[in-house]
Protein backbone atom coordinates (compact mmCIF):
# COMPACT_ATOMS: atom_id res chain seq x y z
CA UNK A 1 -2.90 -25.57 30.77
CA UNK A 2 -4.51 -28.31 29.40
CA UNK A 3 -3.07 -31.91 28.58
CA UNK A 4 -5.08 -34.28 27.16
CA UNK A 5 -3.81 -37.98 26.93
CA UNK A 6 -4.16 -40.79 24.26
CA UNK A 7 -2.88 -44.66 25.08
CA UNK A 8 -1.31 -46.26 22.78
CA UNK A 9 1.02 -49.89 22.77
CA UNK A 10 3.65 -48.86 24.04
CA UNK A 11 3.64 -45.62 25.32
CA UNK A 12 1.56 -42.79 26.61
CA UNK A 13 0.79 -40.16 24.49
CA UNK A 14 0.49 -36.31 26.55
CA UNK A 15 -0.81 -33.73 24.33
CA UNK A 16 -0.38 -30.52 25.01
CA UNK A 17 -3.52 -28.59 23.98
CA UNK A 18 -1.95 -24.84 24.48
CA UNK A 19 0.33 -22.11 22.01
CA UNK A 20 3.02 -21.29 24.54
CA UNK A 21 4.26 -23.44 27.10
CA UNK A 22 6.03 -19.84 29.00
CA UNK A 23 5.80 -18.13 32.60
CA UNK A 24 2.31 -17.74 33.44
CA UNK A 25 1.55 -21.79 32.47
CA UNK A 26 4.49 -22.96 33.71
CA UNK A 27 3.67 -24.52 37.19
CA UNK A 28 -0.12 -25.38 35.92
CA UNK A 29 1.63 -27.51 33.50
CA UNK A 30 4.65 -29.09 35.75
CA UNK A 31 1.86 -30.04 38.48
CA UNK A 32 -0.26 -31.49 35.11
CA UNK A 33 2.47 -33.74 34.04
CA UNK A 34 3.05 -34.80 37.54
CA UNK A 35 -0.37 -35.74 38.23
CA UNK A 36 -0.30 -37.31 34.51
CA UNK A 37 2.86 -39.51 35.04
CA UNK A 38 2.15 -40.88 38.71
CA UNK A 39 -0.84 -42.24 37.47
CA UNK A 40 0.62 -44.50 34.95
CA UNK A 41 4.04 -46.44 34.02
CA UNK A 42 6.47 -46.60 31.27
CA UNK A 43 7.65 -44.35 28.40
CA UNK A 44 5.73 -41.46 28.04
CA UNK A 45 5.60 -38.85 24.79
CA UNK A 46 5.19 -35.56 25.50
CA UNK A 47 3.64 -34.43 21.73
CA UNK A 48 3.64 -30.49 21.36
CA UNK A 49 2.73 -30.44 17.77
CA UNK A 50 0.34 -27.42 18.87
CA UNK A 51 3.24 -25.34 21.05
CA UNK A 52 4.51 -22.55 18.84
CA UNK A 53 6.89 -21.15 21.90
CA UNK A 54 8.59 -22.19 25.02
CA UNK A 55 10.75 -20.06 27.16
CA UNK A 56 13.06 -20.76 29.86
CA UNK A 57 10.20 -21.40 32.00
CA UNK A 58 8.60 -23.57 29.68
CA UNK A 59 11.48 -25.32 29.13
CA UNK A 60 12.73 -25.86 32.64
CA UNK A 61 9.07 -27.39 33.17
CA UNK A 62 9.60 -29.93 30.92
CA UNK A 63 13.07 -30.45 32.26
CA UNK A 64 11.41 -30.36 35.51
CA UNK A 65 8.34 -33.29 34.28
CA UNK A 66 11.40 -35.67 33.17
CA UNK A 67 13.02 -35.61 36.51
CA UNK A 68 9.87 -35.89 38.43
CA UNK A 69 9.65 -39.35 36.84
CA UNK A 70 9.72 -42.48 38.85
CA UNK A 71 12.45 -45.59 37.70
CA UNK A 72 10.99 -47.65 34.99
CA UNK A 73 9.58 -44.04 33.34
CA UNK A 74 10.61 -42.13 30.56
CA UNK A 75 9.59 -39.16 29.01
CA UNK A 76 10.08 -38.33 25.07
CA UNK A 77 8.99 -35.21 22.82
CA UNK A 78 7.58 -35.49 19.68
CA UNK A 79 6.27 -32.84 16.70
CA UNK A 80 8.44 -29.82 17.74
CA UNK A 81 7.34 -26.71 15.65
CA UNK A 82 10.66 -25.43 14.06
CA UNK A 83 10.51 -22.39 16.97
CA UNK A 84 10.64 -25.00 19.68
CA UNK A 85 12.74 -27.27 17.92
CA UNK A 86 15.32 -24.50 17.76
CA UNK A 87 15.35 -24.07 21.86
CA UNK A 88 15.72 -27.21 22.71
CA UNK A 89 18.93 -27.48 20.32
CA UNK A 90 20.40 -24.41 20.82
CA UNK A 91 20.17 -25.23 24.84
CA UNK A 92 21.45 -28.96 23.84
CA UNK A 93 18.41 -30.01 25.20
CA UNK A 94 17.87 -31.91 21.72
CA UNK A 95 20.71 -34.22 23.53
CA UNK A 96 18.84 -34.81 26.91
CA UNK A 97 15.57 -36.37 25.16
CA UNK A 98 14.49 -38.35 22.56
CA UNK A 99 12.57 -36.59 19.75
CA UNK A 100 10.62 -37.85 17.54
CA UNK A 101 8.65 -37.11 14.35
CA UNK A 102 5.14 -38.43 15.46
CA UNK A 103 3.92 -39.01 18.50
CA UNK A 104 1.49 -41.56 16.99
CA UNK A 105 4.31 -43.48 15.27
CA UNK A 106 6.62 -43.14 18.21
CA UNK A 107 3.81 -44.61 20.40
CA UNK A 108 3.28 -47.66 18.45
CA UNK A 109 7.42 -48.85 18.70
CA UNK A 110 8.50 -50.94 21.17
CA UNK A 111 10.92 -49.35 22.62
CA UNK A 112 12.18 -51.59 26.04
């Protein structure tokens, strides 16, 4: 799994470089994100403008990568394909964390 990361003013920008976020990535991409967020502080977007599917697995990852987080964190999606966009509402997930349009645009607002 590879996650590639982008600074921007006021967030952290995670890309995820990969199709499927699903069982056999799962764990490579919960121990990513973990090494990812301990390094730095503050809100963090998780863009997956290149995921076309998540499962449960994937999805309890990300889950997992949010809770993982230390005080004073935060993690946010942005660019959800229509396929992912659906899981994450129909699981209420959509309710849970903040989604946004761009990551780009979402990176640049001051959000604290």
């Amino acid at each position: 799994m590879e996650l590639t990361t982008h600074t921007a003013p006021h967030a952290t920008i995670i890309r995820v470089q990969a199709a499927r976020i699903d069982a056999p990535v799962a764990l490579d991409f919960k121990e990513e994100m973990r090494t990812l967020t301990h390094a730095g502080k503050g809100r963090f977007i998780l863009d997956l403008a290149q995921v076309e599917f998540i499962d449960s697995s994937g999805l309890g990852a990300v889950v997992a990568a949010m809770k993982q987080l230390r005080p004073h964190q935060s993690l946010e999606l942005a660019e959800l394909q229509p396929i992912v966009a659906k899981v994450f509402r129909l699981t209420r997930m959509d309710t849970v964390f903040t989604i946004h349009d761009s990551a780009d645009i979402a990176g640049d607002e001051n959000r604290e």
